[in-house]
Protein backbone atom coordinates (compact mmCIF):
# COMPACT_ATOMS: atom_id res chain seq x y z
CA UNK A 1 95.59 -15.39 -85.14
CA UNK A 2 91.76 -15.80 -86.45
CA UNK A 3 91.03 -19.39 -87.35
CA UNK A 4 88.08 -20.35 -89.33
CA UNK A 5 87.12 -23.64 -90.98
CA UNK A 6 85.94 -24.41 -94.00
CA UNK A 7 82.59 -27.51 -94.67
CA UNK A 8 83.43 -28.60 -98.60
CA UNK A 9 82.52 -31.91 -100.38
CA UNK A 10 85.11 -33.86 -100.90
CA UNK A 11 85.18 -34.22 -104.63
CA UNK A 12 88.43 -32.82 -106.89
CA UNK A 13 86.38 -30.06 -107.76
CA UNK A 14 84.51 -29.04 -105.00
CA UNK A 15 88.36 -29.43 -103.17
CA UNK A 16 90.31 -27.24 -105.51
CA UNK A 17 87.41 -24.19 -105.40
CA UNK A 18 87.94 -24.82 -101.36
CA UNK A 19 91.98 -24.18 -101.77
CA UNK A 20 91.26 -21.21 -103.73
CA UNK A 21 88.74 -19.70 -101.64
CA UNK A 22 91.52 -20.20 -99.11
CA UNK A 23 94.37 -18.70 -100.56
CA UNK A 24 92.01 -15.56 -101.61
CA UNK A 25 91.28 -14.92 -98.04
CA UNK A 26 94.89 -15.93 -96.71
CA UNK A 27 96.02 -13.12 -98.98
CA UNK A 28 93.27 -10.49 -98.18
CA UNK A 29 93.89 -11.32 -94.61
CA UNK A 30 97.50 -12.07 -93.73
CA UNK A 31 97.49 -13.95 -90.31
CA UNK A 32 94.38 -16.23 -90.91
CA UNK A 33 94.10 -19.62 -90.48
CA UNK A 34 91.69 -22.24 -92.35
CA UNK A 35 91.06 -25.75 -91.28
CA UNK A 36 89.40 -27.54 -93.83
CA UNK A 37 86.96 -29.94 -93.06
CA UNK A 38 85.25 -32.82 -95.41
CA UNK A 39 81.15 -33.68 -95.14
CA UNK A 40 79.87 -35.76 -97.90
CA UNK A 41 75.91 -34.73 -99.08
CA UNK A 42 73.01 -36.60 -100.05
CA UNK A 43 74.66 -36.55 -103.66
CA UNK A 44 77.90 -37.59 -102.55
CA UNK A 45 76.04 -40.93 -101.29
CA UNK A 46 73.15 -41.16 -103.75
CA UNK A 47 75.76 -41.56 -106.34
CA UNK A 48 73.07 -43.79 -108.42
CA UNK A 49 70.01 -41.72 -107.92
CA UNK A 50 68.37 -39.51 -110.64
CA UNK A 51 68.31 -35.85 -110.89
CA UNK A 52 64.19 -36.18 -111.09
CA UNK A 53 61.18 -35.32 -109.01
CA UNK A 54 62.89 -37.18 -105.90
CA UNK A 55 65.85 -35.66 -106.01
CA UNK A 56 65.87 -33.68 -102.84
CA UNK A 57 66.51 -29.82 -102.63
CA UNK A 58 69.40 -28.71 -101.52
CA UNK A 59 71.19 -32.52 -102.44
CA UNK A 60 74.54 -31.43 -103.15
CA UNK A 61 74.76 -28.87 -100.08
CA UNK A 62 71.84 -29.46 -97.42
CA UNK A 63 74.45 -31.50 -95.08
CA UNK A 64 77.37 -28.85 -95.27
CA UNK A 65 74.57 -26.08 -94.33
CA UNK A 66 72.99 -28.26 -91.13
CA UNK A 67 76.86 -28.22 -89.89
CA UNK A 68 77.21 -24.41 -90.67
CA UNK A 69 73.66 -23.98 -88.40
CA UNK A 70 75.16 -26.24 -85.53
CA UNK A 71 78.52 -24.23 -85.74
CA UNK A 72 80.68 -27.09 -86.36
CA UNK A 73 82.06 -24.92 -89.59
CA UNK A 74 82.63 -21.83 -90.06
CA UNK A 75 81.56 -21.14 -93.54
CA UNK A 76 81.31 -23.14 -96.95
CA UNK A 77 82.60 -22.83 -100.28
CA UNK A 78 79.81 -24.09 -102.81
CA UNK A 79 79.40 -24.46 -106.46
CA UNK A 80 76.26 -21.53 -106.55
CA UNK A 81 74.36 -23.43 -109.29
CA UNK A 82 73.93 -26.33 -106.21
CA UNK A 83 71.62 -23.94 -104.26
CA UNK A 84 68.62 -24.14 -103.74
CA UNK A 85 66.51 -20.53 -104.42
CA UNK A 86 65.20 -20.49 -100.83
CA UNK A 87 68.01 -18.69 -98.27
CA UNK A 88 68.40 -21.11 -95.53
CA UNK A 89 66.66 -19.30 -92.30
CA UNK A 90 70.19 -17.80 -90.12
CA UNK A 91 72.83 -18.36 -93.44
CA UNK A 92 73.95 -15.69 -95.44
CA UNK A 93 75.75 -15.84 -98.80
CA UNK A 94 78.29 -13.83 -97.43
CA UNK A 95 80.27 -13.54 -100.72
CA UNK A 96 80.05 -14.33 -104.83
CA UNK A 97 83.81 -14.51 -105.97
CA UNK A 98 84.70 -13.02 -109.80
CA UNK A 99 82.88 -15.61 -111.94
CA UNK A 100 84.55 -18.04 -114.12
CA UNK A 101 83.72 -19.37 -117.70
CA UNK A 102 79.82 -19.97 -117.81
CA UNK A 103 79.73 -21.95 -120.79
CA UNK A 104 79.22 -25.79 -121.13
CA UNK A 105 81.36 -28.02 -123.07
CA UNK A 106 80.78 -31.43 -125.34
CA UNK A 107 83.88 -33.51 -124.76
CA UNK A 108 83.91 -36.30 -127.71
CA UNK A 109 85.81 -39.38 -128.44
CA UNK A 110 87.07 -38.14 -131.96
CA UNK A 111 87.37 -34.83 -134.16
CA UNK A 112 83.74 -33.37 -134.70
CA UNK A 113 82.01 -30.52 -134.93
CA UNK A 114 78.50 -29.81 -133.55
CA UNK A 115 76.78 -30.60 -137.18
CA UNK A 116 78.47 -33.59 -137.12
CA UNK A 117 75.72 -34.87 -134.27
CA UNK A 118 73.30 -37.03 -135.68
CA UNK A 119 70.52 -40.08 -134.57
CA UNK A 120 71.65 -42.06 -132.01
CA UNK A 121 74.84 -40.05 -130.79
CA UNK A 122 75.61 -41.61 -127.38
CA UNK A 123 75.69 -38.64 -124.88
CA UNK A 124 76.62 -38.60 -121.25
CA UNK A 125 74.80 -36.55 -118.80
CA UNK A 126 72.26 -36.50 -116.52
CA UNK A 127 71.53 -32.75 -116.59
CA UNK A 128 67.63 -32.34 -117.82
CA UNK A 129 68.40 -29.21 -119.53
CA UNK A 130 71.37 -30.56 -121.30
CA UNK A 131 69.13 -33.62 -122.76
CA UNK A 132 66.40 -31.31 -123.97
CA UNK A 133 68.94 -29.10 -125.40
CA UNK A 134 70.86 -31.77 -127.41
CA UNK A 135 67.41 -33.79 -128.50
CA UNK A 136 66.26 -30.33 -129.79
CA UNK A 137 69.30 -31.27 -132.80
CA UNK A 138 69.09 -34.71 -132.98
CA UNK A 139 67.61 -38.03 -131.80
CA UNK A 140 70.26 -38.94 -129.07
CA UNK A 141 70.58 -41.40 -126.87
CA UNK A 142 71.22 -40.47 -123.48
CA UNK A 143 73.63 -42.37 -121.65
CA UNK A 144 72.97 -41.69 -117.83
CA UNK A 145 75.90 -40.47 -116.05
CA UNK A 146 77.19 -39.64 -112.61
CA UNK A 147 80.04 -38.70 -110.41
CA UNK A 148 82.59 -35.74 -110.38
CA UNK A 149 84.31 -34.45 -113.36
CA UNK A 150 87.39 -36.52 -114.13
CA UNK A 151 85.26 -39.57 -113.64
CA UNK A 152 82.85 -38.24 -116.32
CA UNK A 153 85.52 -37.83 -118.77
CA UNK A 154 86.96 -41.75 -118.05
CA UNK A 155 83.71 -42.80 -118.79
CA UNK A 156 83.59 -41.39 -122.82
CA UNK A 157 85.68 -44.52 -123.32
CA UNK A 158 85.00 -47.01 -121.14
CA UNK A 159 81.04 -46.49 -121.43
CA UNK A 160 81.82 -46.24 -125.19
CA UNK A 161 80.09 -43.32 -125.92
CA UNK A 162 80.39 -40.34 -128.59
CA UNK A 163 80.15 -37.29 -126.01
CA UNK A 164 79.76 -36.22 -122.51
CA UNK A 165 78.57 -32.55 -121.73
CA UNK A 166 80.72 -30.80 -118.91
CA UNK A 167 80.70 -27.32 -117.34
CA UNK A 168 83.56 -25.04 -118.86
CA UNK A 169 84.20 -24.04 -115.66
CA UNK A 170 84.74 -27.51 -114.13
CA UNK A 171 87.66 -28.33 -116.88
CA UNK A 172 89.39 -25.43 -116.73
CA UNK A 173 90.21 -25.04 -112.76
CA UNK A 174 90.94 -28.83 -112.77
CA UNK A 175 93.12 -28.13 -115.55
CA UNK A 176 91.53 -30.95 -117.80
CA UNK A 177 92.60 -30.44 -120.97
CA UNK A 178 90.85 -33.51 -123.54
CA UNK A 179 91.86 -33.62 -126.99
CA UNK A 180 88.66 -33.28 -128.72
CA UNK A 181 86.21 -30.78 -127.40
CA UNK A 182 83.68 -28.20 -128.65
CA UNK A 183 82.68 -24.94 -126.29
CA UNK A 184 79.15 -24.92 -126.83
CA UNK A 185 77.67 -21.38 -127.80
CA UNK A 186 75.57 -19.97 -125.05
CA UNK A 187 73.30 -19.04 -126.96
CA UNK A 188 71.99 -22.13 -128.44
CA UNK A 189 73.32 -24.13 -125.42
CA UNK A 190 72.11 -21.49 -122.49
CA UNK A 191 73.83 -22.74 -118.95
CA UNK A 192 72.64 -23.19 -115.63
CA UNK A 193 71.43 -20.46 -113.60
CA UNK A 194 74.52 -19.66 -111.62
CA UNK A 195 76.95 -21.80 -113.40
CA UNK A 196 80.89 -20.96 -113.14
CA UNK A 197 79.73 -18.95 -110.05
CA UNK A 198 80.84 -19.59 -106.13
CA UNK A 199 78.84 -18.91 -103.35
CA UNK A 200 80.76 -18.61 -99.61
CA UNK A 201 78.25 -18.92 -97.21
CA UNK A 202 78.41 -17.94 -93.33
CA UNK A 203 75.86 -17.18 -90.76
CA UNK A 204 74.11 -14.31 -90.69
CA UNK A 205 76.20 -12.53 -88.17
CA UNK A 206 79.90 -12.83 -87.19
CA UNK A 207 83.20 -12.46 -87.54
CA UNK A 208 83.69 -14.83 -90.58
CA UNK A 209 80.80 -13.06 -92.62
CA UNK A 210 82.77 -9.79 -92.39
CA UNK A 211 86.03 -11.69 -93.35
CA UNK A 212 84.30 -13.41 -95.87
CA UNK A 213 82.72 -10.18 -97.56
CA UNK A 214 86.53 -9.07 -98.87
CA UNK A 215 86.00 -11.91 -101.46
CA UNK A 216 82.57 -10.44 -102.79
CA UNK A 217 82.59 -9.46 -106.93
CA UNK A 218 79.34 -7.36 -107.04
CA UNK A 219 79.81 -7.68 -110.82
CA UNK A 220 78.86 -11.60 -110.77
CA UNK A 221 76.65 -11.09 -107.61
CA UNK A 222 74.27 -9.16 -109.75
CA UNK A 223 73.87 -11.35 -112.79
CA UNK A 224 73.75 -14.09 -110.96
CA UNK A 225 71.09 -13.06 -108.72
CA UNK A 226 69.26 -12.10 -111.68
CA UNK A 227 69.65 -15.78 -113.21
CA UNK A 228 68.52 -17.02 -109.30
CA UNK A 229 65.31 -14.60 -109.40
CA UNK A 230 64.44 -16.41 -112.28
CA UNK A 231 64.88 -20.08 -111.69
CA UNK A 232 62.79 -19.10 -108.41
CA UNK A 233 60.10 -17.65 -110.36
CA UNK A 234 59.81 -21.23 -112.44
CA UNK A 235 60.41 -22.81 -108.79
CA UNK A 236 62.76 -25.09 -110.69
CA UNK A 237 65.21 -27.51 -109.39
CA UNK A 238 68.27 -29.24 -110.94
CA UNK A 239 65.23 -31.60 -112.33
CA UNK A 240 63.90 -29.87 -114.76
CA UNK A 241 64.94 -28.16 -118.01
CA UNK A 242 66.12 -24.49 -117.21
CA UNK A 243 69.10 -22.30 -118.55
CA UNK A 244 69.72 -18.82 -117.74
CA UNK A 245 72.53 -16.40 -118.27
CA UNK A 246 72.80 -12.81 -117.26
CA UNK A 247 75.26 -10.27 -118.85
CA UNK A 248 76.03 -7.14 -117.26
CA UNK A 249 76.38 -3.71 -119.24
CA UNK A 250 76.60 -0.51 -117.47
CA UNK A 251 73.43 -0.34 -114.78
CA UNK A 252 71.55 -2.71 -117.40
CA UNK A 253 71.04 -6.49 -116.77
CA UNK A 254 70.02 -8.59 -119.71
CA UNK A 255 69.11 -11.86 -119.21
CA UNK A 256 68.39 -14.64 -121.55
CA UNK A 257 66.43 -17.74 -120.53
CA UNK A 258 65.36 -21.36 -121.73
CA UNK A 259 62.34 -23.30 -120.20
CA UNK A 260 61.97 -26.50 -121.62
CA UNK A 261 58.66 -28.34 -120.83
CA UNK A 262 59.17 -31.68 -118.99
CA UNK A 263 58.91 -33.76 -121.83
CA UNK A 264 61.03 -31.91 -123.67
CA UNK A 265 58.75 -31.31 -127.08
CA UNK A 266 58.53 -27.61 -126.34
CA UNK A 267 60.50 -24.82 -125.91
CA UNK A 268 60.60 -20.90 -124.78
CA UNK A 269 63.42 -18.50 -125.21
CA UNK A 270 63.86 -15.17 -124.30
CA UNK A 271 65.44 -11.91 -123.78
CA UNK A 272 64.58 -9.61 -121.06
CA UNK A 273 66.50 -6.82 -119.82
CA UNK A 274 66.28 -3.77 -116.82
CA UNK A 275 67.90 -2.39 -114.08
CA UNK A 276 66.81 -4.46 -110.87
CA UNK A 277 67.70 -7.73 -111.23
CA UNK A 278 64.83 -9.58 -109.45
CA UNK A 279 62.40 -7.79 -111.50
CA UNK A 280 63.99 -8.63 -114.72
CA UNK A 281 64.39 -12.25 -113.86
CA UNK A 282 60.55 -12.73 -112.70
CA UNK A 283 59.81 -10.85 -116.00
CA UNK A 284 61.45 -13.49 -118.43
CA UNK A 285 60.24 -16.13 -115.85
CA UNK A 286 56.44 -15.21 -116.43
CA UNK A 287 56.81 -15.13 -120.13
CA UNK A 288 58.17 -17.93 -120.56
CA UNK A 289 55.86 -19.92 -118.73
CA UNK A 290 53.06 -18.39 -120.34
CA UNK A 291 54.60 -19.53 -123.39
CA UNK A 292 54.35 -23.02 -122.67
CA UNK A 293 51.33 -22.77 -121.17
CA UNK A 294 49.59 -21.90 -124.76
């Protein structure tokens, strides 16, 4: 019997997208055995700090990779928009599972609709991009907030506030189901680069890589290596104000991109499609910045 184990946060979400990695590979590869163990990151324990200029790279996943390099795990399961766009030297991203919904979601405290959102609308998040996107509508305030997802949605009441912005993604494999809720159109409301996406990471060589591979959707590989190619273009972080979302269609990749400046009073938006995804994300990257650069 082959026995691997697993380095996860220990959040509800980063647990369940563990399990399921898990069961995916138990049923690929009858036989195998996962041990699952728990390593909190620099955002697990910096639980107060800001997603800003000192927020360090790699925050949410630097800790689970040093224990993949020193061989105490055998691979990771990792939300994909937590990486950082430099490959760690001797890891691989052995696998990119079939994505699931990409879309973000406002979660409010009563009935509303997005036109509904006026001056001084108390939001919830501490996502850059999701500020600039909602302060492009209205005058809101911006309630900083923290911690994993069903802790985000106890805090619309007891931080009183009007909204809190969520992944999609995030509610649905918890099963989270609020009352009032709006599914914000990607096109006005473009994600995170990678968002709804896994990455499984291994070393570079190895038996788990090859095990790992079985769980590989080149579908969602390619788009999101096309939204990766361009948030590395920007050399963005989770600081600053960035959406991208790549659809698939045939051999074609388009790819549509947001680059807030840092203060949020200007914005670029584009289109950009081709066959090779790097190319087509450095593309929209380039234009974009030259956009805000005028």
């Amino acid at each position: 019997m082959t026995k691997l184990r697993v380095g996860t946060r220990g959040s509800d979400l980063a647990l369940w997208q563990t399990n399921w990695v898990s069961e995916q590979l138990s049923k690929a590869h009858p036989g195998l055995s996962i041990e699952r163990i728990v390593i909190k990151t620099h955002g697990d324990l910096a639980v107060s700090q800001r997603f800003d200029s000192d927020w360090p790279v790699g925050g949410f996943v630097g800790a689970i990779e040093q224990a993949l390099s020193r061989n105490e795990i055998d691979f990771a399961v990792h939300s994909y928009k937590d990486m950082q766009t430099a490959q760690t030297p001797g890891l691989a991203i052995a696998a990119v599972p079939v994505r699931e919904v990409v879309h973000d979601v406002l979660v409010t405290r009563k009935n509303i609709s997005l036109a509904d959102i006026g001056d001084g609308f108390r939001l919830g998040t501490s996502s850059p991009r999701r500020i600039a996107q909602f302060r492009r509508a209205a005058d809101v305030e911006i309630v900083e907030l923290r911690g994993n997802v069903p802790t985000r949605v106890k805090k619309l009441d007891s931080e009183n506030l009007d909204g809190v912005v969520l992944a999609a993604a995030g509610l649905k494999r918890l099963a989270i189901n609020p009352p009032h809720r709006i599914d914000l159109p990607t096109e006005r409301f473009v994600p995170a680069p990678a968002q709804g996406a896994l990455a499984i990471q291994t070393r570079e060589t190895g038996e788990a890589r090859e095990i790992i591979q079985s769980l590989d959707d080149a579908r969602t590989r390619r788009a999101v290596d096309t939204e990766r190619a361009f948030l590395k273009e920007i050399g963005a972080g989770c600081h600053v104000p960035v959406g991208a979302l790549a659809t698939i269609r045939g051999d074609t990749v388009l790819l549509q991109g947001q680059l807030f400046s840092r203060g949020y009073s200007k914005l670029a938006q584009g289109i950009q499609e081709g066959t090779d995804p790097a190319a087509v994300g450095v593309r929209l990257a380039k234009r974009l910045l030259g956009e805000l650069d005028e």
